[in-house]
C-alpha atoms as a PDB file:
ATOM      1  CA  UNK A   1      -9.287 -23.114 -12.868  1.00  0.00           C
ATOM      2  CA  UNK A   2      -5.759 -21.992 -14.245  1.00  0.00           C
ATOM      3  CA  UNK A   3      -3.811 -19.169 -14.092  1.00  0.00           C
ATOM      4  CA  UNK A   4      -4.847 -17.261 -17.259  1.00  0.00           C
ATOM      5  CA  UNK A   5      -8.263 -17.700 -16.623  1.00  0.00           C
ATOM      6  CA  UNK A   6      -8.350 -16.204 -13.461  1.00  0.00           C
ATOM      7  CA  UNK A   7      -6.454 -12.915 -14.593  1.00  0.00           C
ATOM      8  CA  UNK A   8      -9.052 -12.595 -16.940  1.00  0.00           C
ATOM      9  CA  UNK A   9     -12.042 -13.104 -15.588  1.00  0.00           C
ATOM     10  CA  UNK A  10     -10.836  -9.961 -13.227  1.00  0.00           C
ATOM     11  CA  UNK A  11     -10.501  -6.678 -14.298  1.00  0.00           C
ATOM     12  CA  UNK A  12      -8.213  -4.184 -13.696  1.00  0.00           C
ATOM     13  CA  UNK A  13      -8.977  -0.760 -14.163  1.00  0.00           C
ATOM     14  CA  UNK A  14      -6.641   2.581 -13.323  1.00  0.00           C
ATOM     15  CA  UNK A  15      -8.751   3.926 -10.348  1.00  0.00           C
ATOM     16  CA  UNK A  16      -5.799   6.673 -10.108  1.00  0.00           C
ATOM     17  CA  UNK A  17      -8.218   8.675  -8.374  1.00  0.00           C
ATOM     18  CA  UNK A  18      -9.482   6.112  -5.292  1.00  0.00           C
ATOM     19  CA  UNK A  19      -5.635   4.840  -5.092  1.00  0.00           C
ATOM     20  CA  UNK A  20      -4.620   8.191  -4.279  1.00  0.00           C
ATOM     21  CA  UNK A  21      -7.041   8.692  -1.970  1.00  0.00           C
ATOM     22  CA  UNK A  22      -6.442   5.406  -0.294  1.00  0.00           C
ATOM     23  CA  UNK A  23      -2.595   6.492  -0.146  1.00  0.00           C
ATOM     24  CA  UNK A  24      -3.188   9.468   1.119  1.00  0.00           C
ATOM     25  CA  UNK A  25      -5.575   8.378   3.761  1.00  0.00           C
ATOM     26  CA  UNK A  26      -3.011   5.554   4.688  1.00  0.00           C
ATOM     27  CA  UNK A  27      -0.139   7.705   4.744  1.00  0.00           C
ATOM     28  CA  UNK A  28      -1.468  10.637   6.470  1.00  0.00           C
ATOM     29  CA  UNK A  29      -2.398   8.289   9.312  1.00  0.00           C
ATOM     30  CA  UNK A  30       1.207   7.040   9.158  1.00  0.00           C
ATOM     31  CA  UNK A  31       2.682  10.797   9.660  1.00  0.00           C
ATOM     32  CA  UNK A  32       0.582  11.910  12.415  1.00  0.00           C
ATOM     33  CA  UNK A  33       1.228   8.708  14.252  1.00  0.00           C
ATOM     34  CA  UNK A  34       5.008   9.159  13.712  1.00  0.00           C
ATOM     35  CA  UNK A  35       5.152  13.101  14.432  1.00  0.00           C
ATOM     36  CA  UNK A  36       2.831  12.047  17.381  1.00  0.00           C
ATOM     37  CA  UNK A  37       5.746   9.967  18.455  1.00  0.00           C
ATOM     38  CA  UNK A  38       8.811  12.090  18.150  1.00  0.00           C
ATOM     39  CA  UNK A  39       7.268  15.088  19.893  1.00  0.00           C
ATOM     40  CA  UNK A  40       6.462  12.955  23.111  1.00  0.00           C
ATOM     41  CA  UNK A  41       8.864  10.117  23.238  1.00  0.00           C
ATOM     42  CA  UNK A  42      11.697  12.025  21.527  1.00  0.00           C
ATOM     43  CA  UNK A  43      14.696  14.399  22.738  1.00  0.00           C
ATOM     44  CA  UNK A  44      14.933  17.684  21.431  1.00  0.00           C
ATOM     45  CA  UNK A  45      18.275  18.027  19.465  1.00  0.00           C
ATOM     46  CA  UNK A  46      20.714  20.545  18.030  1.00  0.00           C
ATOM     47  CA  UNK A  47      18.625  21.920  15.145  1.00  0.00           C
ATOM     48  CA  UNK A  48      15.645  23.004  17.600  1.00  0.00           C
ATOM     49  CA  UNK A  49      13.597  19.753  16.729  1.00  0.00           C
ATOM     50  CA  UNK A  50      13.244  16.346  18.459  1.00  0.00           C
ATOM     51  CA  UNK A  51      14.801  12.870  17.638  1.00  0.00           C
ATOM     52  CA  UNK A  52      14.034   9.295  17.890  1.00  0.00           C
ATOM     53  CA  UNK A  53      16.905   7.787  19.371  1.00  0.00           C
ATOM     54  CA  UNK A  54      17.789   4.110  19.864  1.00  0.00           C
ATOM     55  CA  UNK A  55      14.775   1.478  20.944  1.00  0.00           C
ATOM     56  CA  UNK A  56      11.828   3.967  20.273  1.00  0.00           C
ATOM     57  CA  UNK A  57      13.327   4.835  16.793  1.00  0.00           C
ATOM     58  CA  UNK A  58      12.190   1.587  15.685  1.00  0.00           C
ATOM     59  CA  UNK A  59       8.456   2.123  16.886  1.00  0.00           C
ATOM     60  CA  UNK A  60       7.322   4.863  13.546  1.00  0.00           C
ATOM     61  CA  UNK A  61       9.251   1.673  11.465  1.00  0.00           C
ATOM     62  CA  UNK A  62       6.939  -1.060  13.426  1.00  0.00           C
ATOM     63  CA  UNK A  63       3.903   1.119  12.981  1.00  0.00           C
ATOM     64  CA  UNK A  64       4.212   1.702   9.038  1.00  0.00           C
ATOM     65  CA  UNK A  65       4.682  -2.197   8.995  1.00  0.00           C
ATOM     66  CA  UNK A  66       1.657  -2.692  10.632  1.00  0.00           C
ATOM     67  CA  UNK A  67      -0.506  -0.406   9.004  1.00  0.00           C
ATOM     68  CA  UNK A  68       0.646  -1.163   5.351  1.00  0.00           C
ATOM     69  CA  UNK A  69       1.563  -4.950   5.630  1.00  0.00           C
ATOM     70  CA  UNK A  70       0.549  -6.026   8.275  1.00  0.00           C
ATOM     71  CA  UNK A  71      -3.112  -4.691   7.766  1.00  0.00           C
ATOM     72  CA  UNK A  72      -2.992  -6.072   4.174  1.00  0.00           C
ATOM     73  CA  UNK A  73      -2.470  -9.852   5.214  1.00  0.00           C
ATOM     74  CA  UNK A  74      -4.355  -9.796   8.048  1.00  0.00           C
ATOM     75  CA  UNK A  75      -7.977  -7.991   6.783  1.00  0.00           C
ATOM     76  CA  UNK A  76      -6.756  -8.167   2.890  1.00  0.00           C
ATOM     77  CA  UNK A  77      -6.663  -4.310   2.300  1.00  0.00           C
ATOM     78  CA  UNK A  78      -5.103  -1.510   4.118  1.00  0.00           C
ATOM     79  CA  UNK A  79      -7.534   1.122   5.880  1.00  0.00           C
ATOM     80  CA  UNK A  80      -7.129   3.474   2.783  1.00  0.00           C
ATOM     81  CA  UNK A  81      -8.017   0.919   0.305  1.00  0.00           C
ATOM     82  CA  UNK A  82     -10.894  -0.728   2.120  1.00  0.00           C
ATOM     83  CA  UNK A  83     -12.186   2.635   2.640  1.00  0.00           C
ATOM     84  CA  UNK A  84     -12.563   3.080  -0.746  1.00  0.00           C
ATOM     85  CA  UNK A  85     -13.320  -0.131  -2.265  1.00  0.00           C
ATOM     86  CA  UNK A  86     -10.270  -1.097  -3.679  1.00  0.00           C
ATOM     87  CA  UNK A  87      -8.355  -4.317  -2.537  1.00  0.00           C
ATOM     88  CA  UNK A  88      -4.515  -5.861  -3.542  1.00  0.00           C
ATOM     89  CA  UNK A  89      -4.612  -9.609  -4.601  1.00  0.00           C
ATOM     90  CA  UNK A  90      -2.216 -11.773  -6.448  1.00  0.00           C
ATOM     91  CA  UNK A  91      -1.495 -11.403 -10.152  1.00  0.00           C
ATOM     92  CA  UNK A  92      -2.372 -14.121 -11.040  1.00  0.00           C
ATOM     93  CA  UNK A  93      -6.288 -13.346  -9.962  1.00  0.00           C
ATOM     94  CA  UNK A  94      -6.218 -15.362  -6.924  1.00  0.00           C
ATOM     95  CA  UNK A  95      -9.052 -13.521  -4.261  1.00  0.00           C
ATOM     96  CA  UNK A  96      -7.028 -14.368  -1.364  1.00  0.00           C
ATOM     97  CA  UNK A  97      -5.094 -12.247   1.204  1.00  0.00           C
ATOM     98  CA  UNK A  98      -1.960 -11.144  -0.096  1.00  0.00           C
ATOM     99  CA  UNK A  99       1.527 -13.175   1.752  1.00  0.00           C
ATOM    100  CA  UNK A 100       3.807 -11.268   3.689  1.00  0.00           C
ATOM    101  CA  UNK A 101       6.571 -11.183   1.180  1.00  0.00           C
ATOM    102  CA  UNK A 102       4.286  -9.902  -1.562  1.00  0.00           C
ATOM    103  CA  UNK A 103       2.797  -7.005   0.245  1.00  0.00           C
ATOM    104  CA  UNK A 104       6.057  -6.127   1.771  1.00  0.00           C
ATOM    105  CA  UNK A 105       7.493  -5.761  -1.333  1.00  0.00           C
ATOM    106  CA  UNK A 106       4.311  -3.895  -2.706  1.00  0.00           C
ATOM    107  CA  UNK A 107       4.702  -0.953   0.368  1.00  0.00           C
ATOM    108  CA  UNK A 108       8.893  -1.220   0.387  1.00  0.00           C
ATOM    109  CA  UNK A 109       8.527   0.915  -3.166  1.00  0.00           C
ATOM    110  CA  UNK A 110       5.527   3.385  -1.983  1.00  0.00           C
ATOM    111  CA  UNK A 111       8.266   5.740  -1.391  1.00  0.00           C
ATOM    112  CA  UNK A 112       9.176   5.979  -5.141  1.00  0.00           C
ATOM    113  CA  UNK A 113       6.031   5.350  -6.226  1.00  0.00           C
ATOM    114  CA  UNK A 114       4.216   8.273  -4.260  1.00  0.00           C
ATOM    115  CA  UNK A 115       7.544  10.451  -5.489  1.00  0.00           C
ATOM    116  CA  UNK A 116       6.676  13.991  -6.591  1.00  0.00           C
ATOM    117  CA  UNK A 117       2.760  13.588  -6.042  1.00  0.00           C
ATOM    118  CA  UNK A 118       2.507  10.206  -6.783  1.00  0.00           C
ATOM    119  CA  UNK A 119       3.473  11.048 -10.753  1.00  0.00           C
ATOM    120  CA  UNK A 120       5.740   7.558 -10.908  1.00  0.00           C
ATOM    121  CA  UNK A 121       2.857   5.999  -9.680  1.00  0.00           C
ATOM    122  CA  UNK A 122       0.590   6.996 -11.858  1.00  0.00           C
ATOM    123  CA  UNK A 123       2.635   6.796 -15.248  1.00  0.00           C
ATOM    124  CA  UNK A 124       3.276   3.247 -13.896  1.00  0.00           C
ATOM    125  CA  UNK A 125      -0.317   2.694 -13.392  1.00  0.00           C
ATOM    126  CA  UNK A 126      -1.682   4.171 -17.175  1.00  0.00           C
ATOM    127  CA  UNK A 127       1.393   2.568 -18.667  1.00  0.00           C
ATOM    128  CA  UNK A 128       1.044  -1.548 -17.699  1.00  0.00           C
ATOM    129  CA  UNK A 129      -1.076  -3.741 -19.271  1.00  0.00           C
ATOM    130  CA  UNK A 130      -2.683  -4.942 -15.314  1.00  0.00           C
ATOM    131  CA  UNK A 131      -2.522  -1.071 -14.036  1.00  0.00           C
ATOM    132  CA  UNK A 132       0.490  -1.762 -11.625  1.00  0.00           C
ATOM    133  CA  UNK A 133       2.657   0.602 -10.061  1.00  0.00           C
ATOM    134  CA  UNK A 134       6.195  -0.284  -9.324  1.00  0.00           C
ATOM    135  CA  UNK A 135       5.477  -2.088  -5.784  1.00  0.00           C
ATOM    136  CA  UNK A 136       2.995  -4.020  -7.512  1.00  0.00           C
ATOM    137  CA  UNK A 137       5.474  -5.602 -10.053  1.00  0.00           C
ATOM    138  CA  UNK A 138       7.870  -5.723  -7.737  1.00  0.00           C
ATOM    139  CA  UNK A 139       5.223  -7.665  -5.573  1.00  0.00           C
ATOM    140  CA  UNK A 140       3.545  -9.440  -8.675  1.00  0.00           C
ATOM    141  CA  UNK A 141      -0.192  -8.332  -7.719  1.00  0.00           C
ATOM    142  CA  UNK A 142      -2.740  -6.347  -8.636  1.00  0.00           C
ATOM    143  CA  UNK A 143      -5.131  -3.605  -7.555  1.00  0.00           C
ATOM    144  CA  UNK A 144      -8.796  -3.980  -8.017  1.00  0.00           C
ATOM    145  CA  UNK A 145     -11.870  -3.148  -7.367  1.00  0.00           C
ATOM    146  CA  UNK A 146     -13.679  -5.066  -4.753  1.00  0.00           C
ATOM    147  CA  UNK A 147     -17.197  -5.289  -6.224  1.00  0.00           C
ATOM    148  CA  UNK A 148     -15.196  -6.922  -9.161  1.00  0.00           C
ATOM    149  CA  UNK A 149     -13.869  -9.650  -7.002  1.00  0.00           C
ATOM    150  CA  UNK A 150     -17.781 -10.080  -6.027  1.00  0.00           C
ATOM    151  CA  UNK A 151     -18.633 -11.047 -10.142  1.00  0.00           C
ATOM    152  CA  UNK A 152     -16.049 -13.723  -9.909  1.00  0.00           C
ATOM    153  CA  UNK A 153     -16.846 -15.388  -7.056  1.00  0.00           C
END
């Protein structure tokens, strides 16, 4: 089957709603781990709060890879988005586990994209013709739902 009739035998829709949700149950998980870490394995500094110096500086990094990337080509979704039934797949409509590169870029933007309450996100999202935010063009994939990915199979 070719390209252009794979990307339209799936549909995309917005889901603003469950891709929030995902993000913020992904990202939530991501702080607590991180302030987790800096309160036991850090030193306490000038200001009166506690830094991650040297080696375990890099751990909150390693752990945000994991859970974003490295959950996404491993089981296909992050936590967030397999806990609400939403999964990331190639543009092109490919059902298949995204590659390193492409969900790396996807998560390096989530920053941006989540900026002031996720608002670039979302006028990204109502404003491209396959509902991508900025990671996901970046990334070339799309969001969608899994029960679609069931239809096409």
């Amino acid at each position: 089957m070719n390209e252009t009739n794979l990307t339209s035998k799936i549909k995309t829709e917005p889901n603003i709603g469950n891709r929030f949700a995902a993000g913020l149950m992904d990202y939530i998980i991501i702080y607590a781990v991180t302030f987790f870490l800096i309160y036991t394995l850090g030193e306490p500094n000038d200001e009166g709060g506690y830094s991650l110096n040297g080696l375990p500086g890099l751990i909150p990094i390693a752990f945000w890879l994991i859970m974003t990337v490295g959950l996404e080509i491993g089981f296909g979704a992050t936590l967030g988005n397999s806990l609400v039934g939403l999964k990331p797949i190639p543009k092109n409509g490919t059902n298949r586990k995204l590659t390193f590169g492409e969900s790396f870029k996807r998560h390096l933007l989530d920053p941006i994209d989540m900026f002031f309450f996720g608002l670039i996100g979302i006028i990204t999202i109502k404003n491209t013709d396959k509902n991508q935010r900025l990671g996901d063009i970046w990334g070339n994939t799309i969001v969608v739902k899994t029960s679609e990915l069931k239809k096409t199979e």
